[in-house]
Protein backbone atom coordinates (compact mmCIF):
# COMPACT_ATOMS: atom_id res chain seq x y z
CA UNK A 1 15.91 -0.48 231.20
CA UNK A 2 18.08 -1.40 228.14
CA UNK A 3 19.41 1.38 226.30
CA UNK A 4 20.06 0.41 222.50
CA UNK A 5 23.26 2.45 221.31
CA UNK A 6 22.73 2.84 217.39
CA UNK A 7 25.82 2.77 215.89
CA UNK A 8 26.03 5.92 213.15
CA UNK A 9 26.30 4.27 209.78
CA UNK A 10 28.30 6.11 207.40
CA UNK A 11 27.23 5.92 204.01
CA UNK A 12 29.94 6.60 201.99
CA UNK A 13 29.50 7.60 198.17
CA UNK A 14 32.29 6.95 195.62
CA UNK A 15 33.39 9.91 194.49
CA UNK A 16 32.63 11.00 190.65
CA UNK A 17 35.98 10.68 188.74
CA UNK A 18 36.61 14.04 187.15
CA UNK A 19 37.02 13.30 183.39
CA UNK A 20 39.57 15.62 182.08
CA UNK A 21 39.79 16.91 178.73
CA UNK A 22 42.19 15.45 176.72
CA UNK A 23 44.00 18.42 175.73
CA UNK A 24 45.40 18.36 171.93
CA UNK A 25 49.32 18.67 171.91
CA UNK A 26 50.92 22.02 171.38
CA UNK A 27 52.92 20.81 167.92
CA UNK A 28 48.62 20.60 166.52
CA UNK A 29 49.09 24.32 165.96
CA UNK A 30 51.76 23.93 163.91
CA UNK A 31 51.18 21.28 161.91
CA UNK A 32 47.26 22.45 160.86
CA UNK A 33 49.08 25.95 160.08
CA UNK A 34 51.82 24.10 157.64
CA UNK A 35 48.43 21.44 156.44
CA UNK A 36 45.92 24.76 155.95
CA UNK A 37 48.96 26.83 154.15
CA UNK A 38 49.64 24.22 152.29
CA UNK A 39 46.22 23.43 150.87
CA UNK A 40 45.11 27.24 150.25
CA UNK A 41 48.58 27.20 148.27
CA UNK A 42 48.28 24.85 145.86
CA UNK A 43 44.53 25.73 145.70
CA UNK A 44 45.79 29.29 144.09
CA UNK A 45 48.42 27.29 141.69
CA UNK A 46 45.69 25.46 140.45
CA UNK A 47 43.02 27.39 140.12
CA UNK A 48 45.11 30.41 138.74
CA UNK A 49 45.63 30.29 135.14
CA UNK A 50 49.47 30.47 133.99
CA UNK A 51 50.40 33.69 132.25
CA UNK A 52 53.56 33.82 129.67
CA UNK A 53 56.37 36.20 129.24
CA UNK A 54 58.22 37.29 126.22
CA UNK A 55 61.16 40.20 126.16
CA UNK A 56 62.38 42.25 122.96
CA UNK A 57 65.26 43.93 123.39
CA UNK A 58 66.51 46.93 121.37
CA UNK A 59 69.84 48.88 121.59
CA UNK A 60 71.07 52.81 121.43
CA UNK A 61 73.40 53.07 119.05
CA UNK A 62 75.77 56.44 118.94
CA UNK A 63 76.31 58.22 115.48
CA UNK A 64 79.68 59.33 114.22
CA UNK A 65 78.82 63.00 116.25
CA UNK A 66 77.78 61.11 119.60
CA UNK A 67 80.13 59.06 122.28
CA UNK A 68 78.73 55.79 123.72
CA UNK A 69 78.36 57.85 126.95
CA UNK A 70 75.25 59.56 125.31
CA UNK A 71 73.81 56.57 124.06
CA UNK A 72 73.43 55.25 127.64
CA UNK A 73 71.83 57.95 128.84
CA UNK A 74 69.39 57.99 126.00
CA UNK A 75 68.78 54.38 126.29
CA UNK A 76 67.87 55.43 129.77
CA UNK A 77 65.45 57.74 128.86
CA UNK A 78 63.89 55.33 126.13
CA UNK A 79 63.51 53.00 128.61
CA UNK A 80 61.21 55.71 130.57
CA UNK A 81 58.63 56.35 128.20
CA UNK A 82 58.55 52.94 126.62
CA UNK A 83 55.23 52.34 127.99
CA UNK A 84 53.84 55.58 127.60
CA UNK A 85 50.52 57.11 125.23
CA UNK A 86 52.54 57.89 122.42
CA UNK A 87 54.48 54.49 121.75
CA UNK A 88 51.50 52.42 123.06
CA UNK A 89 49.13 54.08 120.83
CA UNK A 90 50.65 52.75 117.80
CA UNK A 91 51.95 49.65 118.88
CA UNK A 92 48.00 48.09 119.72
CA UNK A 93 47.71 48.49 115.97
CA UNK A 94 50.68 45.64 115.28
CA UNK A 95 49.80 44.25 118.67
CA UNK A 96 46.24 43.92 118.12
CA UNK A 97 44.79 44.38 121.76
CA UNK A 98 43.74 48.17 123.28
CA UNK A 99 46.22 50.69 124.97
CA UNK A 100 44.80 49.32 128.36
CA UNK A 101 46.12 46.33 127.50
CA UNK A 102 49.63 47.13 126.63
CA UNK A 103 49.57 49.11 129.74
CA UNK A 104 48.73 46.51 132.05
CA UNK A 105 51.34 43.67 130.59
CA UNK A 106 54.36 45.52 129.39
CA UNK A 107 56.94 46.54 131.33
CA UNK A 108 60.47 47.99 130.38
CA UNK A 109 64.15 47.51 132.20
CA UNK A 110 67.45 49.68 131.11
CA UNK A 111 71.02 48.48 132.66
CA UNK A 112 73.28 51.05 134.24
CA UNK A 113 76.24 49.44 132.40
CA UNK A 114 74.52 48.86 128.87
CA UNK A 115 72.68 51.19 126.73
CA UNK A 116 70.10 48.42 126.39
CA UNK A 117 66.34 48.27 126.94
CA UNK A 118 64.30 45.40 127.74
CA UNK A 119 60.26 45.03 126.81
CA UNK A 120 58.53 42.27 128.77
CA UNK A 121 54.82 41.68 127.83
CA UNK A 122 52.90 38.95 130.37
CA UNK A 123 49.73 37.28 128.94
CA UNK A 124 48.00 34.15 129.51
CA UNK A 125 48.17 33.55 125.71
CA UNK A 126 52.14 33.00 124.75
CA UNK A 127 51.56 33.95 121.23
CA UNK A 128 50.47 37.35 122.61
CA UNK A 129 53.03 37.92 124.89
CA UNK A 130 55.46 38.06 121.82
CA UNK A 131 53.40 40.32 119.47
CA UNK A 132 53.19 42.80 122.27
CA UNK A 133 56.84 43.24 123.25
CA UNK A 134 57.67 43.37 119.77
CA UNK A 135 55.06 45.85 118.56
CA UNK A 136 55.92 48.04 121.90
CA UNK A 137 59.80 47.29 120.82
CA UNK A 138 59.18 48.74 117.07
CA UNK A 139 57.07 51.45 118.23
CA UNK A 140 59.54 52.30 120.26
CA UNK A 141 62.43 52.21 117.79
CA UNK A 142 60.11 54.35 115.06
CA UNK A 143 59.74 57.31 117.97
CA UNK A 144 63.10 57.36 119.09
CA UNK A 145 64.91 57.10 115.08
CA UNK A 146 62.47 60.54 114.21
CA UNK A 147 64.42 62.62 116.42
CA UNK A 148 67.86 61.42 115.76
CA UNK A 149 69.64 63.61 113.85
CA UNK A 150 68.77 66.18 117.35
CA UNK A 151 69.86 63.13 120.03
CA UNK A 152 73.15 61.73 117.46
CA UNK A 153 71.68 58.37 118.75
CA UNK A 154 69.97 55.46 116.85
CA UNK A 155 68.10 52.68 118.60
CA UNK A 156 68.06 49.29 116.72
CA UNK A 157 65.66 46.68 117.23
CA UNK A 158 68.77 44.17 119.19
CA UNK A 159 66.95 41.13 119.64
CA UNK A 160 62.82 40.03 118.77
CA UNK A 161 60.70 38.21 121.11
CA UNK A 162 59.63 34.65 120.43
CA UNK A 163 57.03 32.43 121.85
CA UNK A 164 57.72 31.41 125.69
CA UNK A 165 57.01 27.57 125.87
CA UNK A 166 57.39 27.41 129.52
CA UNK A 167 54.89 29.44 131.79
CA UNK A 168 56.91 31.99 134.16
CA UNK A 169 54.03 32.26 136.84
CA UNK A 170 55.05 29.95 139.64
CA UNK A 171 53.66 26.53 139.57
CA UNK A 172 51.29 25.02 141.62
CA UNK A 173 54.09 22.70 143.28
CA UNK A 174 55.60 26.07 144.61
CA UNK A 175 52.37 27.81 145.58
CA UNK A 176 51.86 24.87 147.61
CA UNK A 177 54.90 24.97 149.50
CA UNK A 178 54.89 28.93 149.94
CA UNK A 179 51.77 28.30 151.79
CA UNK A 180 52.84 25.36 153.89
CA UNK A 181 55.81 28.09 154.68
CA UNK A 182 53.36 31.07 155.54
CA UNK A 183 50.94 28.70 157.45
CA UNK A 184 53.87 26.97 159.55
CA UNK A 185 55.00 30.38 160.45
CA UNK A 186 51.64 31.80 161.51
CA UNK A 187 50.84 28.64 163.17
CA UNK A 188 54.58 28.51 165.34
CA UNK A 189 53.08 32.40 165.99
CA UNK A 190 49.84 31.26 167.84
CA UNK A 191 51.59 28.73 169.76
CA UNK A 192 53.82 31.27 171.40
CA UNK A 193 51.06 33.50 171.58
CA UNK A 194 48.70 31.03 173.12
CA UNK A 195 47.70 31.40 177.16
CA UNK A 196 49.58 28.90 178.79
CA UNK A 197 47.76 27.30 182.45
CA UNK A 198 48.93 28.50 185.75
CA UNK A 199 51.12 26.03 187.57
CA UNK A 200 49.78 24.93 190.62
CA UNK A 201 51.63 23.67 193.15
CA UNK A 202 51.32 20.39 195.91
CA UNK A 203 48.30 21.03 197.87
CA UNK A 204 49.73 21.95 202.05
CA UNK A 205 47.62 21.26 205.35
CA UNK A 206 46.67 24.56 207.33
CA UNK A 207 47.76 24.40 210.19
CA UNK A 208 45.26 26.40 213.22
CA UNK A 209 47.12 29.02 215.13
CA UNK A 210 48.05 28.42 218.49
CA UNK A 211 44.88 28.55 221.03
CA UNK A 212 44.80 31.60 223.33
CA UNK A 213 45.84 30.42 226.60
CA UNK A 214 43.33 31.32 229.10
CA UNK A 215 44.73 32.27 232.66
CA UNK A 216 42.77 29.83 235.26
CA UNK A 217 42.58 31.02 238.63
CA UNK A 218 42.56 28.59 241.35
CA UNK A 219 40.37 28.99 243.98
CA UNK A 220 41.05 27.94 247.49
């Protein structure tokens, strides 16, 4: 009787390479931050409209019964109500735009060494910007000479405001790199923020515990 001894055949498969992810490289954050700040930057220079600024100035003068001491401190004070109801309401007559107006676009500055004040009026118009420092800057002057001969202190129109040429809202070259700043810094943010992957280390054989030795007993 033969016996036929079948040989086990092994089929063997090739394994499925495991396609990995190319992963992008941490300095991506970074540079789409600086690339996305960059664009939303100049975006705002351009699309903003430039505005125009234009500064009176007008000066305190003491009388023969004041000290320049007082004028300062009265230049001070005019500084403080330059922008208030009373000067503003008859300024938008020479100015030709409402109180709201003057309001919104005119600011005023004193110096602690100088019995000075400054008017500043921003518009998109530069034309505008002037008439409304110098009608605040008059109305001011007209308020403050009334009282006068109580404060022993004149204020004098020092210097008028002329037509800005240049805009002083930032241009769209600056926007642009503010952004780039502000987006490389968020971006250098989420890549210190980001999760980083667990290091894993070589792979090591287990090893099977020792077997339990059993105690034979020999028989005779």
């Amino acid at each position: 009787m033969t016996s036929k001894t079948e040989s086990p055949t092994t089929s063997a498969t090739p394994a499925t390479p495991h396609r990995r992810r190319r992963a992008l490289p941490p300095w991506s954050l970074l540079a789409a931050g600086v690339l996305t700040g960059a664009l939303a930057g100049g975006a705002y220079g351009v699309l903003t409209p430039p505005t125009y600024s234009a500064t009176a100035y007008v000066v305190a003068v003491p009388t023969a019964k004041s000290d320049p001491q007082a004028a300062l401190g009265f230049a001070q004070a005019y500084g403080r109500v330059a922008t208030q109801l009373a000067v503003l309401g008859d300024a938008q007559v020479w100015a030709g735009v409402p109180v709201r107006t003057l309001r919104e676009s005119v600011r005023s500055a004193t110096s602690p060494d100088a019995p000075m004040v400054a008017v500043t009026a921003t518009s998109a118009r530069p034309d505008l910007a002037a008439d409304m420092a110098n009608a605040v800057s008059r109305s001011m002057t007209r308020h403050a000479n009334t009282t006068k001969k109580a404060t022993n202190v004149e204020l004098l129109r020092f210097s008028r405001a002329v037509k800005p040429t240049e805009p002083s809202s930032a241009s769209t070259t600056l926007t642009g790199l503010v952004g780039a700043s502000a987006g490389g810094l968020l971006g250098g943010l989420a890549l210190l923020a980001r999760p980083r992957p667990a290091a894993q280390g070589p792979r090591t054989a287990s090893v099977p515990g020792p077997a339990t030795a059993v105690d034979a007993q020999g028989q005779l």
